[in-house]
Protein backbone atom coordinates (compact mmCIF):
# COMPACT_ATOMS: atom_id res chain seq x y z
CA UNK A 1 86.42 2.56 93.09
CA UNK A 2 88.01 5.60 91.28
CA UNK A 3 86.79 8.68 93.79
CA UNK A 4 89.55 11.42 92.70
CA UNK A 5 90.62 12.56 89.56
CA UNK A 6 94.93 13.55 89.62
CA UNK A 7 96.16 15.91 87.31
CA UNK A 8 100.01 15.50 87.03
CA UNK A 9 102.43 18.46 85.14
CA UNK A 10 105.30 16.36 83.19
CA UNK A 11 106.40 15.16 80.82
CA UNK A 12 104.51 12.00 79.57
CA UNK A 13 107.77 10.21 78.56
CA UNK A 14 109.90 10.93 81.92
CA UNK A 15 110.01 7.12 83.09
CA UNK A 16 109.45 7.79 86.86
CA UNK A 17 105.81 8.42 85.96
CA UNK A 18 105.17 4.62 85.35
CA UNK A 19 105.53 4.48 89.14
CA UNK A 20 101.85 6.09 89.51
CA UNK A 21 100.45 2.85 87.54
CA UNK A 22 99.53 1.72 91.08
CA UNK A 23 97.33 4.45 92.04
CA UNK A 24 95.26 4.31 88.76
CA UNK A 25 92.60 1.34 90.12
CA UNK A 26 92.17 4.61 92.93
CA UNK A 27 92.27 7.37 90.63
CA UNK A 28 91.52 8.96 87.11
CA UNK A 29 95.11 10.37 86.06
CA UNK A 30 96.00 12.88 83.64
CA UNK A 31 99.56 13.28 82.70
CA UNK A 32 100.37 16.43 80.36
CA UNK A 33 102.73 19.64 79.70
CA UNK A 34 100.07 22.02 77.70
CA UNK A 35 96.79 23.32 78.65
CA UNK A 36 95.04 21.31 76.10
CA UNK A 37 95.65 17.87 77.86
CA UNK A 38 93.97 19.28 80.75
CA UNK A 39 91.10 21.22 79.38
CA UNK A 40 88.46 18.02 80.12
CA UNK A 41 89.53 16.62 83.14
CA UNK A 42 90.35 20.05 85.13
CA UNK A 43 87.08 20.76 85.70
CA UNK A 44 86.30 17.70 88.30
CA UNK A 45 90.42 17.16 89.53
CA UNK A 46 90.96 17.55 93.34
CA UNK A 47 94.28 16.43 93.30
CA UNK A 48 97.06 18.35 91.22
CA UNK A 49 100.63 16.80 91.24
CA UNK A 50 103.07 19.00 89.86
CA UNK A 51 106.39 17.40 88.73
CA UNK A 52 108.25 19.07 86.49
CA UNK A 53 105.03 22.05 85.23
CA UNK A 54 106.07 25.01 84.74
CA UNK A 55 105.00 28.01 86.81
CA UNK A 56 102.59 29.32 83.49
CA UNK A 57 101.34 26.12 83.03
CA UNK A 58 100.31 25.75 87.08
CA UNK A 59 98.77 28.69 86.69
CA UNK A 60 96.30 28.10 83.95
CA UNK A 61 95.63 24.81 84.97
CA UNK A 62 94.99 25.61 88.68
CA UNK A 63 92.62 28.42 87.12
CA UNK A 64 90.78 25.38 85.39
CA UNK A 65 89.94 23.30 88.97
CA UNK A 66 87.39 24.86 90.66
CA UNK A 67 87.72 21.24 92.65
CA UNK A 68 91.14 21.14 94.17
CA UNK A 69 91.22 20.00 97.26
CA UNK A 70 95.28 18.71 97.54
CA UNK A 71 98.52 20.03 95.25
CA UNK A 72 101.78 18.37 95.81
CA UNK A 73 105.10 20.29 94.07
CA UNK A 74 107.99 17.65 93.45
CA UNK A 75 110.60 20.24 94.37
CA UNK A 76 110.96 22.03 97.89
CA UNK A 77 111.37 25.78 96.53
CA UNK A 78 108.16 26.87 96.10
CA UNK A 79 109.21 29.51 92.93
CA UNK A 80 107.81 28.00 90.28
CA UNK A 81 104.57 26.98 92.54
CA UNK A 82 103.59 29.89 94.69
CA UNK A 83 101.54 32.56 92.91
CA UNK A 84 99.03 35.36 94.29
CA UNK A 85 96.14 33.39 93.46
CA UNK A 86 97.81 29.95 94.61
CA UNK A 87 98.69 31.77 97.89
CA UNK A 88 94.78 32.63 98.74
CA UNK A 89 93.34 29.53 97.39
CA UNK A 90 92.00 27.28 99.34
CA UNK A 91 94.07 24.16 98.46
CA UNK A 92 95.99 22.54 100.38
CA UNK A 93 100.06 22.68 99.11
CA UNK A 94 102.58 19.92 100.54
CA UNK A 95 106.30 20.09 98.82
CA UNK A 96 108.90 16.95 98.46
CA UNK A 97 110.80 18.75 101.71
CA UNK A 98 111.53 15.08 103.19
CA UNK A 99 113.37 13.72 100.13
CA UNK A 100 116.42 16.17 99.46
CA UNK A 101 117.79 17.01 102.93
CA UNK A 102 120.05 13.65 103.68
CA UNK A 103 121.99 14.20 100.63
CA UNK A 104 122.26 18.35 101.12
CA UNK A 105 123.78 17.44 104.55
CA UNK A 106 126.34 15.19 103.33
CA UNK A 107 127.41 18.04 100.83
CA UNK A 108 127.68 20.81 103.56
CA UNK A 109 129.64 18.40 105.33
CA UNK A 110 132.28 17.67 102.52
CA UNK A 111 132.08 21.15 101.81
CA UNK A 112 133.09 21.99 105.34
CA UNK A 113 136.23 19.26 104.53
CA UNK A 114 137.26 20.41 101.65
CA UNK A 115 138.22 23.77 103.06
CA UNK A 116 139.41 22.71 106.50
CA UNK A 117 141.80 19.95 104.34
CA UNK A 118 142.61 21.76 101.56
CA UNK A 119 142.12 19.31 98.70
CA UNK A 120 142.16 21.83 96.02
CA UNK A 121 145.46 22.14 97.38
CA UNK A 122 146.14 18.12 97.43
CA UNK A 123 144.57 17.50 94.05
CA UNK A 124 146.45 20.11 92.26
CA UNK A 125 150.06 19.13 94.12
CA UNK A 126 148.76 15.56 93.06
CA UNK A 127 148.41 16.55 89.26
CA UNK A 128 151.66 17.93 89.36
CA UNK A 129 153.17 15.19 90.87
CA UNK A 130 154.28 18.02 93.48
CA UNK A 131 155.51 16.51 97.06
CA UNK A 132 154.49 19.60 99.53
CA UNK A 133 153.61 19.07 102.96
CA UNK A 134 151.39 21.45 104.73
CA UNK A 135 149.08 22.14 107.68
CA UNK A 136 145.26 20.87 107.78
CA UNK A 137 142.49 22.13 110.03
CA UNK A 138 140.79 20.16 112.57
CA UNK A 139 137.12 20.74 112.17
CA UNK A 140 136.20 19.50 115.97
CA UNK A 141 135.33 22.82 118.08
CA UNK A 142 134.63 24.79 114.66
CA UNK A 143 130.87 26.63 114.44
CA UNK A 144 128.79 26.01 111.82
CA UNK A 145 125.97 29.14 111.50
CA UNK A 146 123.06 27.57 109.82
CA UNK A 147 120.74 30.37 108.27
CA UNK A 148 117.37 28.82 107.87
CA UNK A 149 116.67 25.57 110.47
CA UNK A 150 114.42 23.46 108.62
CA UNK A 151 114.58 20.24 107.48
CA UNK A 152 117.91 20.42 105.54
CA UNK A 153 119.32 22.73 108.06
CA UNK A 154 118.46 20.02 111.13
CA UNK A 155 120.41 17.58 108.44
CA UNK A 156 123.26 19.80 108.36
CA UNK A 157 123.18 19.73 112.07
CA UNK A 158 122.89 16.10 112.57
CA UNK A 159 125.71 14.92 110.58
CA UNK A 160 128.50 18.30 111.96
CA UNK A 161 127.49 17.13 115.49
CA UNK A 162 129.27 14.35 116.05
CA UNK A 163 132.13 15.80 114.07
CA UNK A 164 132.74 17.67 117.70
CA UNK A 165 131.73 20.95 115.82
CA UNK A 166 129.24 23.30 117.77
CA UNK A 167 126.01 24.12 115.98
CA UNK A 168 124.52 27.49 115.91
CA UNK A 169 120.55 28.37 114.40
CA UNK A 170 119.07 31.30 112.77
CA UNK A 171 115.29 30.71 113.05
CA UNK A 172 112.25 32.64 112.50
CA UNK A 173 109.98 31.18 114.92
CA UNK A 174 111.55 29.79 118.55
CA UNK A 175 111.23 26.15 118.62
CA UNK A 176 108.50 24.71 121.37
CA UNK A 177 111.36 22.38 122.70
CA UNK A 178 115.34 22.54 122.63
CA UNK A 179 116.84 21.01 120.30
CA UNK A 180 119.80 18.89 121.65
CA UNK A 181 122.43 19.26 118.38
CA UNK A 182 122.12 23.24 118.68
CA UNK A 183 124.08 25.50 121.17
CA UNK A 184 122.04 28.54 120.72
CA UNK A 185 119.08 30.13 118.33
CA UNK A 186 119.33 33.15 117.03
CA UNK A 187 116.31 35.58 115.95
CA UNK A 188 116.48 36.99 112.30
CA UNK A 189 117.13 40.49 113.96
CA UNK A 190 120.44 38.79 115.45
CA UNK A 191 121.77 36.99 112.51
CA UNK A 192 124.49 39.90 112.60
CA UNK A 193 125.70 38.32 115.51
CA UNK A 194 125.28 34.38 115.05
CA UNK A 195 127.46 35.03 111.57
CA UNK A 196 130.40 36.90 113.71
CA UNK A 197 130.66 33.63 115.97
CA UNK A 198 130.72 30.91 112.75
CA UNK A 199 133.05 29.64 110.76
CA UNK A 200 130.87 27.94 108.46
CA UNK A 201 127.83 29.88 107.18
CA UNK A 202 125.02 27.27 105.86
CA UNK A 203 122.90 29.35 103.85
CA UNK A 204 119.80 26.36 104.24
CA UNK A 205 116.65 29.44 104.17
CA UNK A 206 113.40 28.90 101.47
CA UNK A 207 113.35 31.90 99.06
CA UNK A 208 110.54 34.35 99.94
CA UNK A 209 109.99 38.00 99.77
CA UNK A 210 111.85 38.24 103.24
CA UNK A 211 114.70 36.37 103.06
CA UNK A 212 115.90 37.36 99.60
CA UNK A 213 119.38 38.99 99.30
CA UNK A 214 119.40 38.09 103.35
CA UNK A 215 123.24 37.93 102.92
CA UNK A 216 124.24 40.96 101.68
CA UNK A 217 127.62 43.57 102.76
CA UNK A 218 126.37 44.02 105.94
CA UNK A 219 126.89 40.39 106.43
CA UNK A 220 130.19 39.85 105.03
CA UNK A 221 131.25 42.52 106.80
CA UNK A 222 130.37 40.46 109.94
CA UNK A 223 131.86 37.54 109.51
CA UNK A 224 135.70 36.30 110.30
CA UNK A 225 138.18 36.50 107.08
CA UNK A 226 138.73 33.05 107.55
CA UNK A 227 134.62 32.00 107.33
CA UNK A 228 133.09 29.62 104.97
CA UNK A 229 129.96 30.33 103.18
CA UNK A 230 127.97 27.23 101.94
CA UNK A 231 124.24 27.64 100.41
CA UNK A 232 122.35 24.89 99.67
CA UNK A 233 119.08 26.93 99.69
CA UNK A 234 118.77 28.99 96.92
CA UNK A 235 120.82 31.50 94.78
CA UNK A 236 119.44 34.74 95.39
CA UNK A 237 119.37 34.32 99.30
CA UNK A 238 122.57 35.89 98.88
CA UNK A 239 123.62 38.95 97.25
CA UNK A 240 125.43 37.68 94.51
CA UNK A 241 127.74 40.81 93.61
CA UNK A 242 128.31 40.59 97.97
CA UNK A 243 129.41 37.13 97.70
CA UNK A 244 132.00 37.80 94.87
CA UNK A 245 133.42 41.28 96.36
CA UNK A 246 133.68 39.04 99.87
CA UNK A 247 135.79 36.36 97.83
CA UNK A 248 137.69 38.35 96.09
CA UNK A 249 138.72 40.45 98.25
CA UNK A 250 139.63 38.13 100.59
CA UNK A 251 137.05 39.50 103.26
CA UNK A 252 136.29 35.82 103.69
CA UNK A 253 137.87 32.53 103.27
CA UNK A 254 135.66 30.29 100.56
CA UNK A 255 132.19 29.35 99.20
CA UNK A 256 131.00 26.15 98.53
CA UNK A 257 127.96 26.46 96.31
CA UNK A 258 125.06 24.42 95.08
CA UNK A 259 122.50 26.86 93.84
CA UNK A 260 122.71 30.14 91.77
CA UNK A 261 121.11 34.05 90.76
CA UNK A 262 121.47 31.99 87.08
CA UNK A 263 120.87 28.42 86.47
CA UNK A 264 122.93 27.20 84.19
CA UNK A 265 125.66 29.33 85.56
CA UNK A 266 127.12 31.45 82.40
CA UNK A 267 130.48 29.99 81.30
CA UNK A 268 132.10 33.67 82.08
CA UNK A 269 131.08 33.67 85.45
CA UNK A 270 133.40 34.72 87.74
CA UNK A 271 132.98 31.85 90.02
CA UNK A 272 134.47 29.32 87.32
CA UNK A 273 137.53 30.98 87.77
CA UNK A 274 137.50 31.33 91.39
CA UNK A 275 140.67 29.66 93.70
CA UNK A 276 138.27 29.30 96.71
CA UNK A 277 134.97 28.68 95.30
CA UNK A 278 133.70 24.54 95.75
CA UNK A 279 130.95 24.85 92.51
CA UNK A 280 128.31 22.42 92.54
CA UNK A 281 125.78 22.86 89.72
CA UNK A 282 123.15 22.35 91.40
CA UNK A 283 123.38 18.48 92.04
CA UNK A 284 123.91 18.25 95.20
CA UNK A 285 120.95 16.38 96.15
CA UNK A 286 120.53 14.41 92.85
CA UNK A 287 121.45 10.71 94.36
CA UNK A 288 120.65 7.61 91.63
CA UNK A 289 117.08 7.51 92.99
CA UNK A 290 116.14 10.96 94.21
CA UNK A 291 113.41 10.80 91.71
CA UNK A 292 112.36 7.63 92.59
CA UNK A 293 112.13 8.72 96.04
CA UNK A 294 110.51 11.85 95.21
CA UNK A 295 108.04 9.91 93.16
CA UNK A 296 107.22 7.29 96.53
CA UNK A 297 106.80 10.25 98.37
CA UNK A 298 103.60 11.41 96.28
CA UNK A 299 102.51 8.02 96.83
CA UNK A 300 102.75 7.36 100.35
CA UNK A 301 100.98 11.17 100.54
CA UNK A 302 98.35 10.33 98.04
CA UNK A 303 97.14 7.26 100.29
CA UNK A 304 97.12 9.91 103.18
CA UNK A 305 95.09 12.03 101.38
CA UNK A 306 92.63 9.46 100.04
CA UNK A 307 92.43 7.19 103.52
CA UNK A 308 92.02 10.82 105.27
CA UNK A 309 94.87 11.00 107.42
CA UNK A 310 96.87 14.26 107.46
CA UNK A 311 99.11 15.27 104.64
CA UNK A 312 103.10 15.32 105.84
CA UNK A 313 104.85 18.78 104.54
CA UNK A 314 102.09 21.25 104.59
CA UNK A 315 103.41 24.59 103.07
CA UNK A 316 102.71 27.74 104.93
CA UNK A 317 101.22 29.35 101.77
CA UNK A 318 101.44 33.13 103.66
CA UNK A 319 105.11 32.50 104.69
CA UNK A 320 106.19 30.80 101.27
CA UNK A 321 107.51 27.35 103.15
């Protein structure tokens, strides 16, 4: 029996979507990218996937469902999901936090190895057919910072561990119970000091009103000449004009970088042209099935939500994560 009606935002054609042919013997779906797909169904939905919406087109359809009981966002930033109204409504918001953090780990980590062993170095000798031996850094006994310890910053944590590298954690809230792979938590109000200790800064933080432009001079100014900033959060957690004086004025050793103020990066930004910036864009996480697995996820939370067992992910609408 069909007992919920499940608006998703996408695409109709994006093939992933075929994957919610299981859940329509459970549910009346409604897959659209315009207001006028909506305009019928809105009015009895409680569940509203968004996949790939944009932020206008969440808002006028969440405006529509006086009904909504559940809305699940695809991506873990919440800025194209979170809105005033969103943020007092009563609905209940989950994100796809569990599917992207493996993958962002594994980057930070080959980030971390591609500055401690040089292979910008190696693969430009290597082009040149160039024979020049040179020293490496061992990465065992190095600190890694991480700025935000959430779910991709614990991921970051678990794979530098048993590297032999010490892990440090900025966090807003203290954790109820230690947490074996860090040495020591830092408060926001000491991040000053957790950055002066680390050689590698993970910038791992969800945007919000708070932590925006979090790295800034200050910052910079704090860390060793030879640290390593790597953000896998978002762009504008860091003060992007900061971040290039830092780098080019040698105030600090690299960047590896996933995310960006500007998405696609212009092709005269400086950090195309940049000797010690590792420039991802934005693919980091984007394994051959991360949709897939962002698509199960829905699934496995929609049978949560319909058998009434409690949703995984629940965003802190207030905090923005």
């Amino acid at each position: 029996m069909k007992t919920h009606t499940l608006l998703v935002l996408a695409d109709p054609n994006e093939p992933q979507l075929k994957m919610l042919d299981e859940l329509r013997p459970l549910a009346d779906i409604v897959i659209g990218n315009s207001r006028g797909v909506f305009e019928n169904a809105a009015p009895v939905a409680s569940v509203l996937f968004n996949w790939s919406g944009s932020l206008e087109l969440l808002r006028e359809v969440v405006g529509m469902s006086p009904k909504l009981q559940w809305m699940h966002s695809r991506s873990v930033g919440l800025e194209r999901t979170l809105f005033p109204a969103m943020t007092e409504h009563s609905v209940t918001l989950t994100n796809g936090r569990g599917v992207f953090s493996a993958s962002l780990g594994e980057f930070v980590l080959a980030a971390i190895l591609y500055f401690a062993k040089d292979f910008r170095r190696m693969i430009r000798n290597q082009m040149t057919a160039k024979w020049e031996q040179f020293d490496v850094e061992a990465i065992s006994g190095k600190i890694v910072g991480i700025v935000g310890y959430g779910d991709i910053g614990r991921a970051v944590a678990t794979r530098v561990r048993p590297m032999g590298m010490k892990v440090l954690a900025l966090k807003r809230h203290i954790m109820r119970e230690p947490d074996p792979l860090i040495e020591q938590t830092y408060s926001p109000d000491r991040r000053l000091e957790m950055l002066a200790r680390s050689d590698y800064v993970v910038v791992a933080a969800p945007l919000t009103a708070e932590t925006r432009g979090m790295i800034a001079e200050p910052e910079f100014a704090a860390m060793k000449p030879t640290a390593v900033v790597i953000n896998v959060g978002r762009g504008p957690l860091i003060q992007e004009e900061a971040l290039i004086s830092a780098l080019s004025s040698g105030r600090i050793r690299g960047a590896g970088l996933d995310v960006f103020d500007e998405e696609p990066l212009p092709q005269d930004h400086p950090f195309y042209g940049m000797e010690n910036v590792l420039l991802s864009p934005h693919c980091a996480d984007h394994t051959s099935d991360w949709l897939e697995q962002a698509m199960r996820l829905f699934i496995q939370q929609y049978e949560r939500f319909r058998s009434g067992q409690p949703l995984l992910y629940v965003v802190d609408k207030k905090l923005g994560y």
